[in-house]
Protein backbone atom coordinates (compact mmCIF):
# COMPACT_ATOMS: atom_id res chain seq x y z
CA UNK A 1 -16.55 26.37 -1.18
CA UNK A 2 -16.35 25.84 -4.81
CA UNK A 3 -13.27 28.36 -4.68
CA UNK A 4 -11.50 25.85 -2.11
CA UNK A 5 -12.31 22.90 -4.31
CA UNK A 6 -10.42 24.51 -6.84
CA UNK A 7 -7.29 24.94 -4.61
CA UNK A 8 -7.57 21.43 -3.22
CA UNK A 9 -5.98 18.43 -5.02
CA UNK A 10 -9.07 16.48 -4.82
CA UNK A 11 -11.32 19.23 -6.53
CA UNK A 12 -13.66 19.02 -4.33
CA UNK A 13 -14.38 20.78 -0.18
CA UNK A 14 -16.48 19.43 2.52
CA UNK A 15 -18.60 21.38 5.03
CA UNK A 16 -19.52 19.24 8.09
CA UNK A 17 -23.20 20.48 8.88
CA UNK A 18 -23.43 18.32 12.09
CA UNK A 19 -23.63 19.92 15.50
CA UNK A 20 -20.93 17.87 17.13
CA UNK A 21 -18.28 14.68 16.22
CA UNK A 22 -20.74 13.31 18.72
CA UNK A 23 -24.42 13.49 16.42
CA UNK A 24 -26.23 10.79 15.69
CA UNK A 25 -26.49 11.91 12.21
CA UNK A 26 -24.36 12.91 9.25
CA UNK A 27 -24.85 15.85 6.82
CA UNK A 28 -22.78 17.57 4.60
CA UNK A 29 -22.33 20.42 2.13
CA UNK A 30 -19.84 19.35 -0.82
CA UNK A 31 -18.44 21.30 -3.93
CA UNK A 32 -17.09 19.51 -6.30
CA UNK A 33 -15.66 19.67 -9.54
CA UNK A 34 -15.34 17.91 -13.22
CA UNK A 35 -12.25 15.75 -12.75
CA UNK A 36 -12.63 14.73 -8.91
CA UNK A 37 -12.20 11.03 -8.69
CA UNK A 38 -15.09 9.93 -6.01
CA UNK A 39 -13.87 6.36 -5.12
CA UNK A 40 -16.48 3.19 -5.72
CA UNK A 41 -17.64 2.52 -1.82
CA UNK A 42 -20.57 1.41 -0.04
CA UNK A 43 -22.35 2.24 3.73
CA UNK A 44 -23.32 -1.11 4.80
CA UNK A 45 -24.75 0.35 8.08
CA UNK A 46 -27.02 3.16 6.49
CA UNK A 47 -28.85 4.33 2.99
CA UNK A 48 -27.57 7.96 2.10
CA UNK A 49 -29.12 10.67 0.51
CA UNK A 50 -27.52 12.93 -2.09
CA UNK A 51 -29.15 16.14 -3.22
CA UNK A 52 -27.47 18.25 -5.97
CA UNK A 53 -28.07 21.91 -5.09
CA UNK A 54 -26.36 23.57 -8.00
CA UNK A 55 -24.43 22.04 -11.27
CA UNK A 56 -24.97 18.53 -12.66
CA UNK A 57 -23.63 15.22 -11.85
CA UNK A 58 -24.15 11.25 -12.06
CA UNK A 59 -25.01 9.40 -9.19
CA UNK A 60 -23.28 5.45 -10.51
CA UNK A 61 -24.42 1.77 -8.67
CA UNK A 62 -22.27 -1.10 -9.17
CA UNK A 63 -22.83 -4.45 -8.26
CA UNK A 64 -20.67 -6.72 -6.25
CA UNK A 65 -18.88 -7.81 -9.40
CA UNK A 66 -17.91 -4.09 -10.18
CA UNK A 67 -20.32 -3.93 -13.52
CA UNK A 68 -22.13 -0.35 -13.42
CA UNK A 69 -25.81 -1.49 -13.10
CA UNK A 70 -27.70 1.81 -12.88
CA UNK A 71 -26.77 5.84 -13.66
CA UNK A 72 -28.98 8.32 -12.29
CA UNK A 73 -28.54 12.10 -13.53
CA UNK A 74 -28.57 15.29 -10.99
CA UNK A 75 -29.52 18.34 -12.09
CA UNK A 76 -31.93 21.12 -10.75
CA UNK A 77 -32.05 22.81 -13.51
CA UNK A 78 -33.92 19.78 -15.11
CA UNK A 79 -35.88 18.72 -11.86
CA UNK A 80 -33.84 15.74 -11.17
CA UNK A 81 -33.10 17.07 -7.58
CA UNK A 82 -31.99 14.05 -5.73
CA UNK A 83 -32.02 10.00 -5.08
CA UNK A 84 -31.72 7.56 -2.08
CA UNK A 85 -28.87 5.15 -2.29
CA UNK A 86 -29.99 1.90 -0.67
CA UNK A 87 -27.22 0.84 2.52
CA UNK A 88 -24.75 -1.21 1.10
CA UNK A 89 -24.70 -0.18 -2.09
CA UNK A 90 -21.38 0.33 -4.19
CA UNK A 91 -21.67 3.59 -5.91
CA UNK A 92 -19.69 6.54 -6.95
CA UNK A 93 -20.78 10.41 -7.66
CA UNK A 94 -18.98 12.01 -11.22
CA UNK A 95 -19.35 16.01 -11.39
CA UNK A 96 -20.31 16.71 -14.99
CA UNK A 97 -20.17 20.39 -14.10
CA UNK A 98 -19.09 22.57 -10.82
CA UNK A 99 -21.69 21.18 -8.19
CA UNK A 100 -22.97 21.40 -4.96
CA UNK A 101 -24.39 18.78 -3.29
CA UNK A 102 -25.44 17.86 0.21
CA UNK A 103 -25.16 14.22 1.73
CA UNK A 104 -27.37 12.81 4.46
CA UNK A 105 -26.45 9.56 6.47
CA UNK A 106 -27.65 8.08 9.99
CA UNK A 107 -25.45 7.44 12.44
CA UNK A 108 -22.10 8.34 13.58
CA UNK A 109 -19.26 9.43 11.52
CA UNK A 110 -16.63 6.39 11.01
CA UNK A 111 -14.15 6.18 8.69
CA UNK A 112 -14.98 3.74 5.58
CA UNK A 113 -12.87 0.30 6.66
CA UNK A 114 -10.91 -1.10 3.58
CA UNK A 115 -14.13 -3.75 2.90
CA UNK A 116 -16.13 -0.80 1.68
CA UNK A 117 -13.84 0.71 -0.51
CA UNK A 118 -13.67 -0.95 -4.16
CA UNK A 119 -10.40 -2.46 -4.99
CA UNK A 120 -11.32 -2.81 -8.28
């Protein structure tokens, strides 16, 4: 995967973990890479879970104003494994080094509507 991230514009592959479109659940596999731009967004519906499997990165909460409020570093190698992001939530995930991470969310996949992507 980490190969394909490098090939892809966005720096950064997907692999859908679900069973079916159809689950109630969503998981994910993701390698991404320094210099992948992660837009601000929130999941008003749901929390999410991010765990980084291998590499490093920064897990970033805004407020509604757009003002970083808290930063919270991921890296196995120093123990710092993984965080809950509360639903609704703006935040936004910055690979400090190739990383692997997997993403947990209930319900559904939906595409993000324009509300819960920041504008900036």
């Amino acid at each position: 995967m980490t190969e394909q991230a490098k090939a892809s514009p966005r720096l950064r592959m997907n692999m859908d973990l679900r069973n079916s479109p159809d689950d109630q659940s969503q998981r994910m596999l993701n390698a991404i890479l320094p210099g992948s731009v992660v837009p601000v967004h929130r999941h008003r519906s749901t929390s999410e879970t991010v765990v980084c499997l291998r590499g490093c990165v920064d897990e970033i909460f805004y407020d509604d104003s757009g003002h970083e409020t808290a930063r919270f570093r991921l890296d196995p190698s120093a123990g710092t494994f993984g965080l809950q992001i509360p639903a609704g939530q703006w935040h936004t995930l910055v690979a400090l080094q190739p990383s692997v991470i997997v993403e947990f969310k209930d319900g559904k996949f939906a595409p993000m509507g324009k509300a819960d992507v920041w504008e900036g």
